[in-house]
Protein backbone atom coordinates (compact mmCIF):
# COMPACT_ATOMS: atom_id res chain seq x y z
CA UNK A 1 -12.74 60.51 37.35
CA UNK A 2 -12.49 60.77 33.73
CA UNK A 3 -12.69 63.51 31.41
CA UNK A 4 -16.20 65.38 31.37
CA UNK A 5 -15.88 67.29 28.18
CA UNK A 6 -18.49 67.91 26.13
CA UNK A 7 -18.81 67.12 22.43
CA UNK A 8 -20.38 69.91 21.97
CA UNK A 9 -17.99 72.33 22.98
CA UNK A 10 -16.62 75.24 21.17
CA UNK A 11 -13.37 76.63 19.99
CA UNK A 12 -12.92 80.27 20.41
CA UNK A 13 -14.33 82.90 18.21
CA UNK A 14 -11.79 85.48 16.14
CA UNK A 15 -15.15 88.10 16.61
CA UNK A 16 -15.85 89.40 20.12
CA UNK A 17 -19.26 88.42 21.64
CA UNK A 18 -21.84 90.46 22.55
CA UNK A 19 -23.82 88.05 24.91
CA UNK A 20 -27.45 89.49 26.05
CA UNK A 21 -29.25 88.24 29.60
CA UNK A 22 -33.37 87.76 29.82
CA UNK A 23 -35.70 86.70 31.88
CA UNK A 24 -38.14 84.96 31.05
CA UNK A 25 -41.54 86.30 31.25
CA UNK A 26 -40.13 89.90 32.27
CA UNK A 27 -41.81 92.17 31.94
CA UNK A 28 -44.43 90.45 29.59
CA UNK A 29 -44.10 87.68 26.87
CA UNK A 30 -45.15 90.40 24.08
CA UNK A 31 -42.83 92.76 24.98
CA UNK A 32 -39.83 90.56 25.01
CA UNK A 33 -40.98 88.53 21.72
CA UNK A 34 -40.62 92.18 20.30
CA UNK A 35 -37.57 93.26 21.40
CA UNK A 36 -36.43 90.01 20.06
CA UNK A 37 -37.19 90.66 16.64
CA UNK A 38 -34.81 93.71 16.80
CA UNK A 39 -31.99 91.16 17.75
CA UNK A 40 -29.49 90.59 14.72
CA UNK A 41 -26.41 88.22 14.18
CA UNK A 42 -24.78 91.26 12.93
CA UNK A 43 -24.57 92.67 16.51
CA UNK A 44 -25.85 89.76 19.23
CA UNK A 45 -23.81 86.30 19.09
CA UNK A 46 -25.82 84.79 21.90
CA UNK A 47 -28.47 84.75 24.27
CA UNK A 48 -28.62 83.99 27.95
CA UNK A 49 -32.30 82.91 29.02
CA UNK A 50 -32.92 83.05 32.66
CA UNK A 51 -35.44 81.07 33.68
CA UNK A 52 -37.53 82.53 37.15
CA UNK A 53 -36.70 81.13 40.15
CA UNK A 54 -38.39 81.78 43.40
CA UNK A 55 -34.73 82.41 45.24
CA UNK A 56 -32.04 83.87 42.46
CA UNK A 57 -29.33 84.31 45.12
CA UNK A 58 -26.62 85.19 42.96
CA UNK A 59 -28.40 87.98 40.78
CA UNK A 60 -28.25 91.26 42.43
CA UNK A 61 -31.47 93.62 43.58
CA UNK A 62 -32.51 94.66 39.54
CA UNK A 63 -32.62 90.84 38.18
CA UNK A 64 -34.22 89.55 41.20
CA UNK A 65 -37.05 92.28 40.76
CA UNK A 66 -37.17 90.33 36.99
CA UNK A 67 -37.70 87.23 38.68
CA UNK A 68 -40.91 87.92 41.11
CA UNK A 69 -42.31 89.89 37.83
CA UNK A 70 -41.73 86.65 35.71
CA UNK A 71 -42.62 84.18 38.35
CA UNK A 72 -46.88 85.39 37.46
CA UNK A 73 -46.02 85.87 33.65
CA UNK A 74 -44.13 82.60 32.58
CA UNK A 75 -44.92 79.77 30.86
CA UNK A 76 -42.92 77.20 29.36
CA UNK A 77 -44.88 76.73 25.83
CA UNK A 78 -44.11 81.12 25.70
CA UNK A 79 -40.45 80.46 25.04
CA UNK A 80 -41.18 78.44 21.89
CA UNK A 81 -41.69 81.17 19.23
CA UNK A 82 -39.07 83.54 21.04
CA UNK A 83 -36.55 80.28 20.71
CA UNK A 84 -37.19 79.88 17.56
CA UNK A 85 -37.07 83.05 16.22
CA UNK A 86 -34.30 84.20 17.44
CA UNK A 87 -32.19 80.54 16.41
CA UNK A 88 -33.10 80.97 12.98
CA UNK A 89 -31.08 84.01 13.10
CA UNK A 90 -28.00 82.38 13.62
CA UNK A 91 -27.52 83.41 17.45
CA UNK A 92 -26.67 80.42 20.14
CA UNK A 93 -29.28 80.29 23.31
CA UNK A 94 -28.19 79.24 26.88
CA UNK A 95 -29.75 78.80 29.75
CA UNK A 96 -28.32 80.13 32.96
CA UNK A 97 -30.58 78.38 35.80
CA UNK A 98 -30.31 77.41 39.26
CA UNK A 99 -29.45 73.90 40.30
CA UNK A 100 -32.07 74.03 43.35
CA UNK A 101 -34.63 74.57 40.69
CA UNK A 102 -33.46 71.72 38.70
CA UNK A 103 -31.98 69.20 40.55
CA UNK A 104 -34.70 66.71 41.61
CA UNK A 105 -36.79 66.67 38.21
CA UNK A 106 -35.15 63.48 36.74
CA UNK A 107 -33.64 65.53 33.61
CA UNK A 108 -37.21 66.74 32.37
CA UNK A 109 -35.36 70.34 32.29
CA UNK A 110 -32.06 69.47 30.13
CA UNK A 111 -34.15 67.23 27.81
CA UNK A 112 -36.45 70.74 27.62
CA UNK A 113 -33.39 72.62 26.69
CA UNK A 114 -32.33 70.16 24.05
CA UNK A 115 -35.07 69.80 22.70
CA UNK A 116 -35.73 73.68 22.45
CA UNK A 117 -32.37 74.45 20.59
CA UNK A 118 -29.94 75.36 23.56
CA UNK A 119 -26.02 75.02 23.14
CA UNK A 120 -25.98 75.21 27.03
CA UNK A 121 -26.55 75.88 30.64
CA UNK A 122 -24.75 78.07 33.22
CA UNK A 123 -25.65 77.01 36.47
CA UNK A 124 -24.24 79.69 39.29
CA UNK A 125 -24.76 78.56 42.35
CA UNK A 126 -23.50 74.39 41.39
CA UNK A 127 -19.81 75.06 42.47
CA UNK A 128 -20.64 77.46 45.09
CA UNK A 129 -23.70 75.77 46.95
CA UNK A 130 -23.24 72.41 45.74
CA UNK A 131 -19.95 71.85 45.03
CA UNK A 132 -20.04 67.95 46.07
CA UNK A 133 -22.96 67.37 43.54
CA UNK A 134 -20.77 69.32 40.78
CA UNK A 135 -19.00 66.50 38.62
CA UNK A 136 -22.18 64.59 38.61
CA UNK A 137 -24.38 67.35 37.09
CA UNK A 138 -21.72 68.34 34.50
CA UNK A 139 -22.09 64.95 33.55
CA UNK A 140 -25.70 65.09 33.29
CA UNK A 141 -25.73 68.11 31.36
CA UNK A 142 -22.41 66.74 28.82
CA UNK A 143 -25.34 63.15 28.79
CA UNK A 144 -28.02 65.82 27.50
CA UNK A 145 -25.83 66.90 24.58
CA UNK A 146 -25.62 70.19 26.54
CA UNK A 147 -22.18 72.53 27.04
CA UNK A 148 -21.88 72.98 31.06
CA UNK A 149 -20.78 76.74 31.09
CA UNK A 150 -18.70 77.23 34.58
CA UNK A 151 -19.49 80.30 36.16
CA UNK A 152 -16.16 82.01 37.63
CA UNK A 153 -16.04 84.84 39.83
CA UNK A 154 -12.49 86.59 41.23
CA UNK A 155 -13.49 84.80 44.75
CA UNK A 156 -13.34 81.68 43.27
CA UNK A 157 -10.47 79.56 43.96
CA UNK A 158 -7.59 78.89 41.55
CA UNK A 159 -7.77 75.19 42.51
CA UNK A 160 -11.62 75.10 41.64
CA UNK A 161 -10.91 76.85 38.52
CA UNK A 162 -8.33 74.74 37.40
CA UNK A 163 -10.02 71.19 38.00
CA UNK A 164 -13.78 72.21 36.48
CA UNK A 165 -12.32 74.00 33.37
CA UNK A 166 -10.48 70.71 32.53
CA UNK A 167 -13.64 68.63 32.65
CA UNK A 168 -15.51 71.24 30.46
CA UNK A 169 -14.37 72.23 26.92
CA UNK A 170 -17.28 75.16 26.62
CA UNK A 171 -16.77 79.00 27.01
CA UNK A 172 -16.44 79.93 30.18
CA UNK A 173 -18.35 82.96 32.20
CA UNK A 174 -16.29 85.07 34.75
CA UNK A 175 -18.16 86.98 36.91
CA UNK A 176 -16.35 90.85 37.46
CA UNK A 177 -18.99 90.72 40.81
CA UNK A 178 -20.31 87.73 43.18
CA UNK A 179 -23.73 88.87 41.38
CA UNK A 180 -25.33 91.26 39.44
CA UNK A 181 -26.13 94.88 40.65
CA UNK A 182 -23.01 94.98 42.96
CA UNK A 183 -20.19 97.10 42.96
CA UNK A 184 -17.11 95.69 44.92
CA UNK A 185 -13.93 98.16 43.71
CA UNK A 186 -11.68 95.74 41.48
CA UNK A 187 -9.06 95.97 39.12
CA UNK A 188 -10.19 94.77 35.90
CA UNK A 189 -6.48 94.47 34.43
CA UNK A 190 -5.95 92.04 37.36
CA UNK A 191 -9.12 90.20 37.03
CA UNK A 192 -8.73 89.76 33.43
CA UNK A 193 -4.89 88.65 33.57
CA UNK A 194 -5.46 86.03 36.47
CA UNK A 195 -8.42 84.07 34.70
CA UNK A 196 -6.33 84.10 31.32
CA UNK A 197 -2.90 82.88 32.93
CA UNK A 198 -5.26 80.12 34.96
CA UNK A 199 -7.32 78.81 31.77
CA UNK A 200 -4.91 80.09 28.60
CA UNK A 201 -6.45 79.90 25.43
CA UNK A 202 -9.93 79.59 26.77
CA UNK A 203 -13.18 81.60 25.21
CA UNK A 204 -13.49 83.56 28.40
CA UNK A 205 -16.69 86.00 28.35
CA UNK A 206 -17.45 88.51 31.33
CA UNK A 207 -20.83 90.05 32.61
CA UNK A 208 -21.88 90.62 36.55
CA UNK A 209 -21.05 94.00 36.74
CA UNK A 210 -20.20 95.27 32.87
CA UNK A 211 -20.56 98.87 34.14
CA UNK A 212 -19.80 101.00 30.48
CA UNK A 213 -18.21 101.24 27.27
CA UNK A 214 -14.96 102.10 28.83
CA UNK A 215 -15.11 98.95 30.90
CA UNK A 216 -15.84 97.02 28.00
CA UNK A 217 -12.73 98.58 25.75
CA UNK A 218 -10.79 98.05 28.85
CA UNK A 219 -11.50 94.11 29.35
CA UNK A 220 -11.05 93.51 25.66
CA UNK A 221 -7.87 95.28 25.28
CA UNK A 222 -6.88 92.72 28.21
CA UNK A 223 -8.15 89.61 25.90
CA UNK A 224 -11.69 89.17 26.65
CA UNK A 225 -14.06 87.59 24.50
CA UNK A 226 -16.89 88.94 24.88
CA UNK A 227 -19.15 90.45 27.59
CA UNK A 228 -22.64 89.70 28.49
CA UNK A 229 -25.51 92.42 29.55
CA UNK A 230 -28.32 92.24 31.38
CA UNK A 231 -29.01 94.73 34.42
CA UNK A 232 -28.46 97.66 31.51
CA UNK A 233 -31.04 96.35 29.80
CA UNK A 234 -33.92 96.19 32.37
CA UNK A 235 -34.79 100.15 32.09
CA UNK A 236 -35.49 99.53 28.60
CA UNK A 237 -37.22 96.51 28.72
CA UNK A 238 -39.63 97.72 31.59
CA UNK A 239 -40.51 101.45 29.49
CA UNK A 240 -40.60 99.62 26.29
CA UNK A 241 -38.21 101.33 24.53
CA UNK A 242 -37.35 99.28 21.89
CA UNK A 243 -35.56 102.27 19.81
CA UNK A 244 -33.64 102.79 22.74
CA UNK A 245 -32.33 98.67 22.81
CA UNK A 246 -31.60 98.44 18.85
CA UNK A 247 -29.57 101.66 19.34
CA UNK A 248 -27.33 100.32 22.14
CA UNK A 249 -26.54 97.11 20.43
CA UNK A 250 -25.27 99.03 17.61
CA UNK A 251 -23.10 100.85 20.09
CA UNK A 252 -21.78 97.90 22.14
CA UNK A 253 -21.42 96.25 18.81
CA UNK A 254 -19.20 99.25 17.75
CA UNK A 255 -17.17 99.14 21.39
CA UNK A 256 -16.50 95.43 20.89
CA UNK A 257 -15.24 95.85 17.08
CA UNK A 258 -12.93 98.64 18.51
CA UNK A 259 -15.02 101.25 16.24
C-alpha cells in the first residue's frame, strides 16, 4: 500500500506542549465557553475535543461520567463559538472520537471537522477494535485534509507501532494507561525510552494517566513533548472554579518550561 502521510502533518516543536482534553457539552456549554476564554497560547498549545459517545470504552470511570453528562447537553452548532474562539488564539483543535461513532456516516463528521478548523483526529479504539478497517480510515481522514493522530499505549505492539507511524507524519499520542482513570504500576523511564527508540525523532505527546508535576518533569527529562490533561481537570470544571484552572495552567506551563 502506499504511503498514507498527511500533508498536513507537523514537524516537531522546540517548546513543550501543554495539550488540554474536553468534552463536549460537560458540564454545560456556558461553563466550558468560559473556561475557554481563560485559555492562552502563552500556556495551552492545543486542544483535544471529545465528542460524547454513548460507549467511550477506552476513557476510564471520570471521562465516561463526562460523556452521559454531555450526551443531554450537546449540540453540534454549541462548538462553533468555543472553536472559534479559542483558534483565533493561535491554539490547534483535535478531535479525539470513536470510530463506532463515525464510521458509517459517509464522511459528514471529517468534513464537520474541516470545516470547523481542526488540525486532526485521534481515534482510540481504530487499531485496537478495528484494526482491519485501519489503513482505510487513515486514508479517509489524510482525503479530509485531516492529521490521523495514532493513539499508542505500552500494550501496543512494536510491529503495529512501527507500520502505522510510517503511514502518518502527525504527532503521535502514547497512552502511559490502556485509558484514563487507571493506574497500572509502570516505569515511565521505560515507557518513554521504548516509544522514542521505536519512532526516533517523532513529536511524541503523553496523557492517560499524567498523574503530577513530578511525572510530568520526569517524562520530559526522558524527551517528551508534551503531555495532555484531562481527568485533572474535571473537579474544576464540574465546581466551576475557573480561578482554580487559570492557576494550574500557569503551573503546568511552569513544569513543562523546567521553571
Amino acid at each position: 500500500m502506499g504511503s498514507l502521510i498527511s500533508p498536513f502533518s507537523r514537524m516537531i516543536k522546540m517548546r513543550k506542549n501543554l495539550i488540554l482534553y474536553f468534552t463536549l457539552g460537560f458540564p454545560d456549554q456556558g461553563t466550558l465557553e468560559s473556561f475557554s476564554r481563560r485559555i492562552s497560547q502563552d500556556e495551552v498549545d492545543y486542544v483535544e475535543f471529545g465528542f460524547p459517545s454513548g460507549n467511550p470504552v477506552y476513557d476510564g470511570p471520570k471521562i465516561r461520567g463526562t460523556h452521559k453528562t454531555a450526551m443531554s447537553n450537546y449540540r453540534p452548532e454549541d462548538g462553533e463559538k468555543l472553536f472559534r474562539d479559542l483558534l483565533g488564539k493561535g491554539i490547534k483543535l483535535y478531535s479525539l472520537t470513536y470510530y463506532r461513532d463515525i464510521r458509517d456516516d459517509g464522511g459528514k463528521f471529517l468534513s464537520y471537522l474541516k470545516r470547523e478548523g481542526f488540525s486532526g483526529i485521534i481515534v482510540p479504539d481504530l487499531l485496537v477494535d478495528y484494526s482491519d478497517s485501519a489503513f482505510s480510515a487513515i486514508g479517509r481522514i489524510h482525503e479530509a485534509g485531516l492529521d490521523f493522530i495514532p493513539f499508542f499505549n505500552p500494550s501496543t505492539p512494536d510491529r503495529i507501532i512501527k507500520e502505522i507511524s510510517s503511514k502518518t507524519g502527525s504527532w503521535i499520542y502514547y497512552g502511559l494507561q490502556p485509558s484514563t482513570g487507571i493506574n497500572v504500576p509502570f516505569d515511565t523511564g521505560e515507557v518513554a525510552e521504548r516509544i522514542n527508540e521505536l519512532v526516533p525523532g517523532r513529536e511524541i505527546n503523553f496523557g492517560f494517566g499524567i498523574r503530577n508535576n513530578d511525572q510530568v518533569r520526569e517524562l520530559v527529562s526522558y524527551g517528551a513533548s508534551g503531555v495532555a490533561i484531562g481527568t485533572a481537570l474535571i473537579e474544576m470544571l464540574s465546581s466551576g472554579d475557573e480561578e482554580a484552572f487559570y492557576s494550574y495552567l500557569k503551573e503546568m506551563r511552569g513544569v513543562l518550561d523546567g521553571k
